[in-house]
Protein backbone atom coordinates (compact mmCIF):
# COMPACT_ATOMS: atom_id res chain seq x y z
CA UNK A 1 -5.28 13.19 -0.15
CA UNK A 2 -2.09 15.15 -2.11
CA UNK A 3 -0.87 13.22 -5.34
CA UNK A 4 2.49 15.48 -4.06
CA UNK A 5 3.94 12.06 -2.95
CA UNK A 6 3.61 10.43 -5.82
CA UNK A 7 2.45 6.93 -4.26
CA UNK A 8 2.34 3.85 -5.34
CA UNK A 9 0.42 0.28 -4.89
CA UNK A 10 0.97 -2.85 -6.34
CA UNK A 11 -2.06 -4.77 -6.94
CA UNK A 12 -2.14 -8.85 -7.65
CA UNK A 13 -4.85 -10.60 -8.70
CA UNK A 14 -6.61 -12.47 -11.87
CA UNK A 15 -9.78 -11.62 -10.73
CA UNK A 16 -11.04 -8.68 -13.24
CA UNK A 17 -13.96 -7.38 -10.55
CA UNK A 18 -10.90 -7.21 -7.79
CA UNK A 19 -8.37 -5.37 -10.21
CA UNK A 20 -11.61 -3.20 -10.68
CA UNK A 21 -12.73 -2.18 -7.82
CA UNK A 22 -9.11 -1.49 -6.11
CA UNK A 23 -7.74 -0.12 -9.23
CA UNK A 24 -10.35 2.78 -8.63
CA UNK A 25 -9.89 3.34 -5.14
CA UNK A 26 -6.48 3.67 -5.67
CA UNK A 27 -6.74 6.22 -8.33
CA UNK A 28 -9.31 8.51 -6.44
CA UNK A 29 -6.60 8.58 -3.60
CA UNK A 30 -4.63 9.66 -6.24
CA UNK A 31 -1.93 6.66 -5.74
CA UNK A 32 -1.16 4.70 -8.79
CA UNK A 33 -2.22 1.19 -9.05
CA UNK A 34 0.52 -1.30 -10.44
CA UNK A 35 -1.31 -4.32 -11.65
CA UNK A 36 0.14 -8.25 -11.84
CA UNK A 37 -1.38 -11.11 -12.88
CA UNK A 38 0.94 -13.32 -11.20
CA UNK A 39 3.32 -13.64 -8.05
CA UNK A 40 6.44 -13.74 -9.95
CA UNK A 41 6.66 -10.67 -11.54
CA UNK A 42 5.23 -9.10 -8.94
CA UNK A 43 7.73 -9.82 -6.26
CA UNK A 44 10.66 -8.89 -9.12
CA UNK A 45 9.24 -5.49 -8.25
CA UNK A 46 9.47 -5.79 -4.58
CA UNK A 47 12.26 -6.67 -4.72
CA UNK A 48 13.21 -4.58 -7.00
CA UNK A 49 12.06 -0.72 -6.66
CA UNK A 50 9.80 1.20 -3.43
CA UNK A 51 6.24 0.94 -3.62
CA UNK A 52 3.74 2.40 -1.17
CA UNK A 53 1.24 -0.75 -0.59
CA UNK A 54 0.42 -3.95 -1.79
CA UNK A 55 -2.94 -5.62 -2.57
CA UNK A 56 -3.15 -8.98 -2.57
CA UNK A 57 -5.69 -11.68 -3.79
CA UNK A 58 -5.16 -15.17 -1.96
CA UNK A 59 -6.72 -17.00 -4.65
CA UNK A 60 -3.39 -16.41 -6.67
CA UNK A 61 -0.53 -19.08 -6.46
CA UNK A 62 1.80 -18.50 -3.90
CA UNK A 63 0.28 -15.52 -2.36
CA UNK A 64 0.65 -16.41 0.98
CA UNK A 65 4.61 -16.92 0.17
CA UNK A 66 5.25 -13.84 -0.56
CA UNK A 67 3.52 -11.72 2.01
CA UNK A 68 5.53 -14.13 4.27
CA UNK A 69 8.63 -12.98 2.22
CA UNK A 70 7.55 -9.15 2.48
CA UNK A 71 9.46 -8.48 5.55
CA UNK A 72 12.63 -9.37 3.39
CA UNK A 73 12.60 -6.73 0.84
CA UNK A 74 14.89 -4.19 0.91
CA UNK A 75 12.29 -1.32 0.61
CA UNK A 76 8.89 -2.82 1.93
CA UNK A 77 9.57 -4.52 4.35
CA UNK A 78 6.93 -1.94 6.15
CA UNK A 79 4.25 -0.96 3.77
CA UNK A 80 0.56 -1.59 4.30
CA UNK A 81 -1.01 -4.60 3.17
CA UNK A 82 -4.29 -5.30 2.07
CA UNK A 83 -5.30 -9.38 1.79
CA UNK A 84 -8.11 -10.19 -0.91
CA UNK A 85 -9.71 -13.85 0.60
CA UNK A 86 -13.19 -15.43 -0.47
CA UNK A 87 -14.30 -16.59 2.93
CA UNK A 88 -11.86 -16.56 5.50
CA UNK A 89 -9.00 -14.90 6.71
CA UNK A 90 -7.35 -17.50 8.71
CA UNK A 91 -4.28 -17.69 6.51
CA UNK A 92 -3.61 -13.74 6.00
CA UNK A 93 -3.38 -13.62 9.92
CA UNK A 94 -0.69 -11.45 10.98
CA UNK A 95 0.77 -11.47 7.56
CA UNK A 96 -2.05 -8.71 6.37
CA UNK A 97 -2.67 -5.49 7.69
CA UNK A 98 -6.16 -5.55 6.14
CA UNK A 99 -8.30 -7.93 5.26
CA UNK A 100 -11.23 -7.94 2.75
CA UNK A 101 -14.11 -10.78 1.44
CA UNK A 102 -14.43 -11.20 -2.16
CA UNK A 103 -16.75 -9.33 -3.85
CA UNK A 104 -14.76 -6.43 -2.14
CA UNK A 105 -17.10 -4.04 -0.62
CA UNK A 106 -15.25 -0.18 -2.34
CA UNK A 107 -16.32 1.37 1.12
CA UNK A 108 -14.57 -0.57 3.33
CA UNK A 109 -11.21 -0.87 0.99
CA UNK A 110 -11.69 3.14 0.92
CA UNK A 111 -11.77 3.49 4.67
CA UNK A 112 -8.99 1.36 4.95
CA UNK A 113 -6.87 3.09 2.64
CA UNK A 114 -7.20 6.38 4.66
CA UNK A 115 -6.10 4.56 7.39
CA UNK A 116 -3.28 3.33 5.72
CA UNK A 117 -2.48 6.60 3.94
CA UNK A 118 -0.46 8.30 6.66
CA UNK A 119 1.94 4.60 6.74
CA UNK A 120 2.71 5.09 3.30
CA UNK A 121 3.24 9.13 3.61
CA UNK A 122 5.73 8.61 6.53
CA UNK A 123 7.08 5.52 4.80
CA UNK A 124 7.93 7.25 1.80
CA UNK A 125 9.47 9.98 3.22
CA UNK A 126 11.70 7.62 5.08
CA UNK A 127 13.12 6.46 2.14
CA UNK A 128 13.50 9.49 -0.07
CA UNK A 129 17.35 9.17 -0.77
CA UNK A 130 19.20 12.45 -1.15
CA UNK A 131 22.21 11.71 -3.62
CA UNK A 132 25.58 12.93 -2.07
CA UNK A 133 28.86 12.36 -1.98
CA UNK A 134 30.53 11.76 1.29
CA UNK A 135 33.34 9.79 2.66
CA UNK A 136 32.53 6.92 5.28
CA UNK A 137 34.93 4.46 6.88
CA UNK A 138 33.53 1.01 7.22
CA UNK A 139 34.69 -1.95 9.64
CA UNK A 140 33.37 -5.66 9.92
CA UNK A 141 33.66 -7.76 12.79
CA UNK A 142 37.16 -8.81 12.36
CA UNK A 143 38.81 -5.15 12.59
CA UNK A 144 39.05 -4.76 8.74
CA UNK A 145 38.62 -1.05 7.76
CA UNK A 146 37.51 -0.06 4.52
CA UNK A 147 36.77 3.54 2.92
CA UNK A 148 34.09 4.28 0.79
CA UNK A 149 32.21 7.16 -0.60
CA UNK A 150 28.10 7.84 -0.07
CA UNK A 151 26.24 7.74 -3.21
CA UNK A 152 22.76 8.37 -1.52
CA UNK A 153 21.57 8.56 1.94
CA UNK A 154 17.94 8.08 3.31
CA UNK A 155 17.22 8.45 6.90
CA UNK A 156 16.71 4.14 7.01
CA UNK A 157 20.10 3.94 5.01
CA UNK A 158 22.39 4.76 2.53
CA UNK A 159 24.04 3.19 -0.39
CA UNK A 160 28.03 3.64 -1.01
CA UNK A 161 31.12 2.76 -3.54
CA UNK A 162 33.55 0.63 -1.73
CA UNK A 163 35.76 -2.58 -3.20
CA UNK A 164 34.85 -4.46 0.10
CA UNK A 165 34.51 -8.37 0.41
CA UNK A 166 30.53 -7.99 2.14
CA UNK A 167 28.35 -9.84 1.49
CA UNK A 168 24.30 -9.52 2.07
CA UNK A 169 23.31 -9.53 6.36
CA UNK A 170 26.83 -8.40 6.94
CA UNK A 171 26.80 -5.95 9.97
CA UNK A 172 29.18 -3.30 9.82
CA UNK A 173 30.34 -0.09 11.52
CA UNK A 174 29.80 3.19 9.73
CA UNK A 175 30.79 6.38 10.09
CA UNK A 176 30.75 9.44 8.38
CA UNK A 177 30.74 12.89 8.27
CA UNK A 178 27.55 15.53 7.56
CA UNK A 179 27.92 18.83 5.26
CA UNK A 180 28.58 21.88 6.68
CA UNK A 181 30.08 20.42 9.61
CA UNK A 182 26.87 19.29 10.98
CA UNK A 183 28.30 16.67 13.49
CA UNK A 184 29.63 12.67 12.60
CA UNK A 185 27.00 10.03 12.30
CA UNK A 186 28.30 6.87 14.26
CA UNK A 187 26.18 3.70 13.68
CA UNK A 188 25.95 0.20 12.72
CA UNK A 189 24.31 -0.90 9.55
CA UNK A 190 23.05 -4.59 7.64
CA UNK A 191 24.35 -5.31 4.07
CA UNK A 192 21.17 -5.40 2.21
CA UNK A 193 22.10 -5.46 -1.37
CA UNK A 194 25.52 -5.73 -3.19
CA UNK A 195 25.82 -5.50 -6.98
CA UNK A 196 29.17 -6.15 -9.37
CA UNK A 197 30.04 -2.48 -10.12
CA UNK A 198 30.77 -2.56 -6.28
CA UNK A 199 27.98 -0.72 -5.04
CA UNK A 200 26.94 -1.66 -1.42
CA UNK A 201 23.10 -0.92 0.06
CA UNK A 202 22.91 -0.54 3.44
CA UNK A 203 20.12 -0.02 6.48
CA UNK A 204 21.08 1.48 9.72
CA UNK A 205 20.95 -0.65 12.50
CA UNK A 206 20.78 1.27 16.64
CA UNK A 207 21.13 4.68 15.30
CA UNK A 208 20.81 6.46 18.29
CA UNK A 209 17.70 9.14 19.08
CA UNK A 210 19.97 12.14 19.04
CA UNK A 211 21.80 11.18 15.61
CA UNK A 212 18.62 10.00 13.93
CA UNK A 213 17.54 13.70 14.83
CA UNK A 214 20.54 15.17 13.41
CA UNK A 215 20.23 13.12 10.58
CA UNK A 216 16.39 13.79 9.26
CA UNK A 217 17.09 17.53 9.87
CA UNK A 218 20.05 17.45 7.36
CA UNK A 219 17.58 15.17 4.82
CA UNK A 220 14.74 18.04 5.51
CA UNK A 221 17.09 20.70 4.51
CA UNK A 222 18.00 19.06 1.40
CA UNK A 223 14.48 19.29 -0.28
């Protein structure tokens, strides 16, 4: 494994033999562990920033909550998860992508975690933002155009200046133009995140095959 991508995992648990024994694993697949003691904090940096995998301990409060809440985040929605239970797995079911008995057995979280590996590679790579400055025209469901410029773009999305009324789950057209007169990308995309310096995150929604193409060559050429 290549610490090139600079991964990720965030780890939560109490339990100082669980924090152990994944903290380790992690760190000999070179992928940093992020450590929480506690839900809360933990899904502030969901929420918050990427990460590359979470580990999860179902003896903590509210840890089933917030794998159910996973598929809301605006970065990892998609990243591997690993469920820590005592003696059964019956309410990690389809929330987990892995599932481990406490006292964790190292060679079966390690085998996992090569499993997982090439998830978070391609993940990560999915959502490497190239910063740019582009102009894109924007319309909502009731006809309203507005213009805005790119600020970064990501083959999942791209976030963009515009003085817009949207709001979060908005869908909106987008359109805009690639460098080097590289063709237009046409597509619909969800509001995912707003802030008050009028900065809009977006994910593409039904971007078709031949413009996702067009699109992740550009990205590839920018790095």
């Amino acid at each position: 494994m290549s610490n090139s991508s600079d991964l990720e995992a965030v780890v939560i648990s109490s339990d100082s033999a669980v924090v152990e024994t994944v903290s380790q694993s992690l760190i000999r697949a070179e992928i940093r562990p992020a450590i929480f003691r506690e839900v809360r904090t933990a899904t502030e940096c969901l929420f918050r920033k990427k990460v590359d995998a979470i580990v999860i301990d179902l003896h903590v409060d509210q840890a089933i909550p917030l794998l159910k809440e996973l598929p809301n985040t605006p970065s990892n929605s998609r990243i591997p998860a690993f469920a820590v239970a005592s003696n059964s797995f019956r309410d990690a079911f389809g929330l987990a992508h892995f599932t481990f008995e406490a006292p964790i057995h190292q060679p079966s979280f390690v085998r996992a975690l090569r499993k997982a590996y090439p998830v978070m590679l391609r993940e990560r790579y999915h959502y490497r933002r190239h910063s740019v400055e582009l102009p894109v025209k924007i319309t909502n469901g009731a006809d309203s155009a507005f213009d805005g410029v790119s600020v970064n773009i990501s083959e999942g999305g791209m976030a963009l200046q515009c003085d817009g009324p949207f709001q979060k789950n908005d869908k909106l057209q987008l359109e805009f133009d690639l460098p080097q007169k590289l063709g237009a990308i046409k597509c619909r995309g969800e509001v995912v995140w707003t802030n008050a310096k009028q900065l809009v995150g977006l994910k593409f929604l039904s971007l078709r095959p031949p413009l996702q193409k067009l699109l992740s060559f550009w990205l590839a050429d920018q790095w």
